[in-house]
N, C-alpha and C. Protein backbone atom coordinates (compact mmCIF):
# COMPACT_ATOMS: atom_id res chain seq x y z
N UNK A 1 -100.11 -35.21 -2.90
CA UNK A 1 -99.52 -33.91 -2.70
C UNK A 1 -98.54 -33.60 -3.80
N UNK A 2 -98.94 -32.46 -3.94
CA UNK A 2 -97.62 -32.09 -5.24
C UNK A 2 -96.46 -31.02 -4.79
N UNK A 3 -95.72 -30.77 -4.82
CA UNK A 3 -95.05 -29.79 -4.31
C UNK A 3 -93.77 -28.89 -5.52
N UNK A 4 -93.39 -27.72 -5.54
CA UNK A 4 -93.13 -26.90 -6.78
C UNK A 4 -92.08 -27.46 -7.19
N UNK A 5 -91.09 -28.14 -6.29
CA UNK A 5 -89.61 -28.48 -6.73
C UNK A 5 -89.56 -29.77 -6.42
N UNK A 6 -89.23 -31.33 -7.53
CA UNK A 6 -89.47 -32.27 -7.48
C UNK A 6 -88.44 -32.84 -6.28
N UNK A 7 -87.73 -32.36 -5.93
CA UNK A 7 -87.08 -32.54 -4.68
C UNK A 7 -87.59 -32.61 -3.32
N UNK A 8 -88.90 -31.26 -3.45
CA UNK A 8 -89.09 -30.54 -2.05
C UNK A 8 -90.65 -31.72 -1.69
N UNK A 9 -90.86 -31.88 -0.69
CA UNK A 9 -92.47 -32.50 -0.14
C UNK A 9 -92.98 -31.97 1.15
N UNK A 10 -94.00 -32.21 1.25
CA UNK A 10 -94.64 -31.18 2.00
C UNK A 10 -95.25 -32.14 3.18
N UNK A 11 -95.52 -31.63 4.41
CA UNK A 11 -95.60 -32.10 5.38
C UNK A 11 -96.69 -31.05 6.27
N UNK A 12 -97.52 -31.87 7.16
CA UNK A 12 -98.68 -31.23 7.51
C UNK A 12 -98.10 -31.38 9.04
N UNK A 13 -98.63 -30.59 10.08
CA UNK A 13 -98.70 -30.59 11.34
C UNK A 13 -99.78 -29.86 11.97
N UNK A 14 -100.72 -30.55 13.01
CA UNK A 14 -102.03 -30.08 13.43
C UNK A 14 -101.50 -29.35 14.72
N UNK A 15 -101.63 -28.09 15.24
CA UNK A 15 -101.86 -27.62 16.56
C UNK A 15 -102.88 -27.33 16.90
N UNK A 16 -102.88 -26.98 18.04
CA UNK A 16 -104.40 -26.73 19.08
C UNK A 16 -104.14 -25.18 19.19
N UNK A 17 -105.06 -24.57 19.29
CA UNK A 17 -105.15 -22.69 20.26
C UNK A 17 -106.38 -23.30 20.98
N UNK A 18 -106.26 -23.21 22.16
CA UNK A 18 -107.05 -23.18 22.74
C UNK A 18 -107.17 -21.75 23.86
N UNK A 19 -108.59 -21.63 24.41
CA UNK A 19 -108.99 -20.36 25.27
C UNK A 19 -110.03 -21.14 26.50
N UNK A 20 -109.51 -20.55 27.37
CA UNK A 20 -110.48 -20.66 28.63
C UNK A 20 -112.01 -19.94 28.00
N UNK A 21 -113.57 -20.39 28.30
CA UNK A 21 -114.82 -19.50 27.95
C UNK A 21 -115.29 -20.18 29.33
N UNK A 22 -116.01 -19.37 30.01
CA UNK A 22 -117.58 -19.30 30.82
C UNK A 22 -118.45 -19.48 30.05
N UNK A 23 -119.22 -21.22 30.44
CA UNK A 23 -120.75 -21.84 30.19
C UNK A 23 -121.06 -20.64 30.33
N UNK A 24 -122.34 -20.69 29.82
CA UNK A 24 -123.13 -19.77 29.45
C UNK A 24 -124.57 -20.27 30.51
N UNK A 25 -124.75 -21.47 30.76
CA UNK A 25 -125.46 -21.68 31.73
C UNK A 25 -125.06 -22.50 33.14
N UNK A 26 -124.00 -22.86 32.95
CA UNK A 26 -123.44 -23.36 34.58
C UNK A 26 -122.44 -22.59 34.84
N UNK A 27 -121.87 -21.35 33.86
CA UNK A 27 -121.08 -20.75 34.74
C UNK A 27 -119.56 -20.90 35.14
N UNK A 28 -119.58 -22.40 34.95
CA UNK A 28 -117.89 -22.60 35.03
C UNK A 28 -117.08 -22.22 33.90
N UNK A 29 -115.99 -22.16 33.98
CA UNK A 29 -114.99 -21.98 32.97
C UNK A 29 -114.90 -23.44 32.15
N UNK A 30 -114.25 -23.48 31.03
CA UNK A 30 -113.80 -24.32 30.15
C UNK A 30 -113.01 -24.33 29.10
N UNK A 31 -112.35 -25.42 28.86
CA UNK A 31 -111.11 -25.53 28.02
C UNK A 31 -111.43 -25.26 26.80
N UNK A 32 -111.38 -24.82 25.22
CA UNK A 32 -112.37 -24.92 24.40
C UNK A 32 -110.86 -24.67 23.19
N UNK A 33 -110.72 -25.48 22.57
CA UNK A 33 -109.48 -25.76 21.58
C UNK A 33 -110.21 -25.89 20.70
N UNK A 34 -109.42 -25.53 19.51
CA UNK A 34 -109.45 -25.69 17.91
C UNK A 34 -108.45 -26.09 16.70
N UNK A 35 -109.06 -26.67 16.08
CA UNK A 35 -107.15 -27.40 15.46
C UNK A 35 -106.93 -25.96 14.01
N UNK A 36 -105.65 -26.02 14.23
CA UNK A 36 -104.78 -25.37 13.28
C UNK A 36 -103.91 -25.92 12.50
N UNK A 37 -104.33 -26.72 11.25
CA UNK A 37 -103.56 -27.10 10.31
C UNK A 37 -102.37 -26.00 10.12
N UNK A 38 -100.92 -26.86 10.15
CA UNK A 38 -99.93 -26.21 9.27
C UNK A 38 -99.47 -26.97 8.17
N UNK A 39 -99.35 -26.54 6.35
CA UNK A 39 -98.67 -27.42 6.16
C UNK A 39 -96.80 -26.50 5.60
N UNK A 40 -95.69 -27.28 5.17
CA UNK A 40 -94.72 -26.98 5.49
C UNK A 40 -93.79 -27.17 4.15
N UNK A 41 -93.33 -26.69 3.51
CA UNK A 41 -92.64 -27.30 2.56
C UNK A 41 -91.10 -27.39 2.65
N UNK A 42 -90.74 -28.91 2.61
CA UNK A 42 -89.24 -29.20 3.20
C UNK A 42 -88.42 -29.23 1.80
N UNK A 43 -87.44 -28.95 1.81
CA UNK A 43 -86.25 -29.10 0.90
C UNK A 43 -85.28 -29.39 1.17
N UNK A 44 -84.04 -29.98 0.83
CA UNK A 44 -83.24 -30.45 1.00
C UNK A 44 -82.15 -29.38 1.03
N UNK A 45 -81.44 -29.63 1.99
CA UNK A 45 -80.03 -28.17 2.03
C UNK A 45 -80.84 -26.90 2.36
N UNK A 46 -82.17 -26.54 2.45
CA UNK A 46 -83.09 -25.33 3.18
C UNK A 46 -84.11 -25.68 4.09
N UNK A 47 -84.11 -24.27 4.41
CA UNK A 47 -84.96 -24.19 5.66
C UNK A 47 -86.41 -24.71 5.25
N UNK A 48 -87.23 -24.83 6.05
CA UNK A 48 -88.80 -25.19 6.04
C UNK A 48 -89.47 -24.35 6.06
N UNK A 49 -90.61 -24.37 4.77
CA UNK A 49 -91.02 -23.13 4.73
C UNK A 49 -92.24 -23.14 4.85
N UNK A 50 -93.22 -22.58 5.85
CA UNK A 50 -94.25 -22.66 6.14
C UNK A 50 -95.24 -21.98 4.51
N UNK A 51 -96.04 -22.57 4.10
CA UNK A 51 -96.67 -22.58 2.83
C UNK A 51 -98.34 -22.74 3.02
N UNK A 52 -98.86 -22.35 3.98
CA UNK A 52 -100.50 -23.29 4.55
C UNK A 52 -100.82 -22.15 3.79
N UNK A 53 -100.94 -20.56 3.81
CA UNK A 53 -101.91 -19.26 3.41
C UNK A 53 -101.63 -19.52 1.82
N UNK A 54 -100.59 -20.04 0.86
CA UNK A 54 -100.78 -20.27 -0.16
C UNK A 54 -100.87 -21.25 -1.07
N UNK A 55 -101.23 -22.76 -0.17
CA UNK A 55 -101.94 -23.88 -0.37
C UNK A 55 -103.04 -23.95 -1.04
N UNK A 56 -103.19 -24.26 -1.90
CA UNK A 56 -104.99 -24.80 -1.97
C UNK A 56 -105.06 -26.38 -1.68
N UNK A 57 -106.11 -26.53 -1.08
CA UNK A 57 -106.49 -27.65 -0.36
C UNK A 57 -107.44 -28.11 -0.91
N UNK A 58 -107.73 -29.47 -1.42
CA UNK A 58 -109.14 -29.84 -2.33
C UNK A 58 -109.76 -30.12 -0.81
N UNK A 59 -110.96 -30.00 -0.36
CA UNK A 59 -111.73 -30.29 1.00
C UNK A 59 -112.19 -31.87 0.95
N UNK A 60 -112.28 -32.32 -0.29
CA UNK A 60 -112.86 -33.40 -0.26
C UNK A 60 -112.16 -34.52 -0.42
N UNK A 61 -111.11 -34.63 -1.08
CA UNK A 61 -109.60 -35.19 -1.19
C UNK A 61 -108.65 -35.38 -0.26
N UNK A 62 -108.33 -34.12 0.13
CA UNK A 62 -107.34 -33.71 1.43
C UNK A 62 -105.73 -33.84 0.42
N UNK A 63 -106.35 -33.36 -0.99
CA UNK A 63 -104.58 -33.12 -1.65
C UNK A 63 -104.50 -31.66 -1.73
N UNK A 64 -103.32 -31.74 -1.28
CA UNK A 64 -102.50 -30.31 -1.42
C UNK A 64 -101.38 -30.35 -2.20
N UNK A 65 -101.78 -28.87 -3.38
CA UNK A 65 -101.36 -28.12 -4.43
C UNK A 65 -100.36 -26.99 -3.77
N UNK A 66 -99.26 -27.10 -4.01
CA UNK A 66 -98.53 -25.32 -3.88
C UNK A 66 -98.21 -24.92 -4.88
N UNK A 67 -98.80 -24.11 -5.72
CA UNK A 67 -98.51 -23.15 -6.98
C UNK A 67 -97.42 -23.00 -7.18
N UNK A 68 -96.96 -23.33 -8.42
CA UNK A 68 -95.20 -23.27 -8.48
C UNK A 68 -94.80 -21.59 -8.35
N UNK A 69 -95.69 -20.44 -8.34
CA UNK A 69 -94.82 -19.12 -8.10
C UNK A 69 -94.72 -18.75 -6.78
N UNK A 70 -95.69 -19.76 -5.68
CA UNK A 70 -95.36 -19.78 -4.43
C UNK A 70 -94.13 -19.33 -4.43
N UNK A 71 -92.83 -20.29 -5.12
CA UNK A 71 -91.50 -20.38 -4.19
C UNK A 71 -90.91 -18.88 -4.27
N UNK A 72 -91.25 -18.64 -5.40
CA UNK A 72 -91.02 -16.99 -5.76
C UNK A 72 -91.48 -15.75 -4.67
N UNK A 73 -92.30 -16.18 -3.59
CA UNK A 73 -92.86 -15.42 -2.57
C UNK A 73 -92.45 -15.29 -1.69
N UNK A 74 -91.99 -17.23 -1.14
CA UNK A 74 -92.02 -17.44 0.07
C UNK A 74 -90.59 -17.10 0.53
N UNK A 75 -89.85 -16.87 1.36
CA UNK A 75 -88.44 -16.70 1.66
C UNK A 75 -88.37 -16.81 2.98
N UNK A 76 -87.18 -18.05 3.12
CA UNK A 76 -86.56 -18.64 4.02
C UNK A 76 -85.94 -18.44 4.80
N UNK A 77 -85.93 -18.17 6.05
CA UNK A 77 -84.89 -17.73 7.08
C UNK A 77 -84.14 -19.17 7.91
N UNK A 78 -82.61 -18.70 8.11
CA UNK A 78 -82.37 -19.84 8.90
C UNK A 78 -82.14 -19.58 10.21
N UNK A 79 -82.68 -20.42 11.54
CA UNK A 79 -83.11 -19.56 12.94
C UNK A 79 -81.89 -18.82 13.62
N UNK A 80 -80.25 -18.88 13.02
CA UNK A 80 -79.19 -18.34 13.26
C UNK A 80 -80.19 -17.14 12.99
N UNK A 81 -80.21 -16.47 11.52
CA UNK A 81 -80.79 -14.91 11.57
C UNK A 81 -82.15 -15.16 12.41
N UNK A 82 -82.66 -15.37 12.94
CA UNK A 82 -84.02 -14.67 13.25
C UNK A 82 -83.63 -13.96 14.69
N UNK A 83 -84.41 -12.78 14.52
CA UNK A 83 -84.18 -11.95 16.00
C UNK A 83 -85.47 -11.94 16.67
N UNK A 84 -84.66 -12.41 17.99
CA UNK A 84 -85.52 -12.87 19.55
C UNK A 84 -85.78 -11.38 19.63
N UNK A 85 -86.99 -10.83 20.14
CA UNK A 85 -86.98 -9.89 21.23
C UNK A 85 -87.35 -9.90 22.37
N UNK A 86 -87.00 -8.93 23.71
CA UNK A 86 -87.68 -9.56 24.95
C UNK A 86 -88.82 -9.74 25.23
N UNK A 87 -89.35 -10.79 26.20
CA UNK A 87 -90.10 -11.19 26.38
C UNK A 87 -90.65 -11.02 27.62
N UNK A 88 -91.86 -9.72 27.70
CA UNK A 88 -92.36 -9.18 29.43
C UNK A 88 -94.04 -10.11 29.87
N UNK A 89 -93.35 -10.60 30.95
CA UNK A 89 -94.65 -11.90 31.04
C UNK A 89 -95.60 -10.94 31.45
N UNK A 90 -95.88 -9.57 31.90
CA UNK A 90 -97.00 -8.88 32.28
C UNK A 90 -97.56 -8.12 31.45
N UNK A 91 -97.60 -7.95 29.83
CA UNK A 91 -98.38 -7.93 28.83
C UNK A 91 -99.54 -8.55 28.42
């Protein structure tokens, strides 16, 4: 892995989305998940900056490149600023 600032390294984390689907021939429901690579670029004294949409990924390797004008794009929030809004569970 290479990452833009010889300081910063990058770190991967897999999640699931998963959705309930109805078999198509028995009819029951089922669990049906898919993995979602994130990867993350950490720095020291900043926030973590999610970097996966401007990764390139060799497929056959599994090394990951972040373009050094990435950092020039990406911008960091620390979760003090981020604004919550409410949250209506019947949406």
């Amino acid at each position: 892995m290479s990452a833009p600032d010889k300081d910063c390294r990058l770190a991967e984390i897999l999640q699931y989305m998963c959705s309930l689907e109805q078999g198509k021939l028995s009819g029951k429901r089922r669990l049906f998940c898919t993995q979602v690579p994130r990867i993350f670029q950490l720095c020291p004294g900043r926030p973590a900056v999610e970097v996966t949409r401007v990764a390139n990924i060799n497929l056959v390797t599994g090394e990951v490149d972040v373009p050094p004008q990435a950092s020039q794009i990406i911008k960091a929030k620390d979760w003090s600023s981020v604004i919550r809004y409410p949250y209506d569970e019947q949406e």
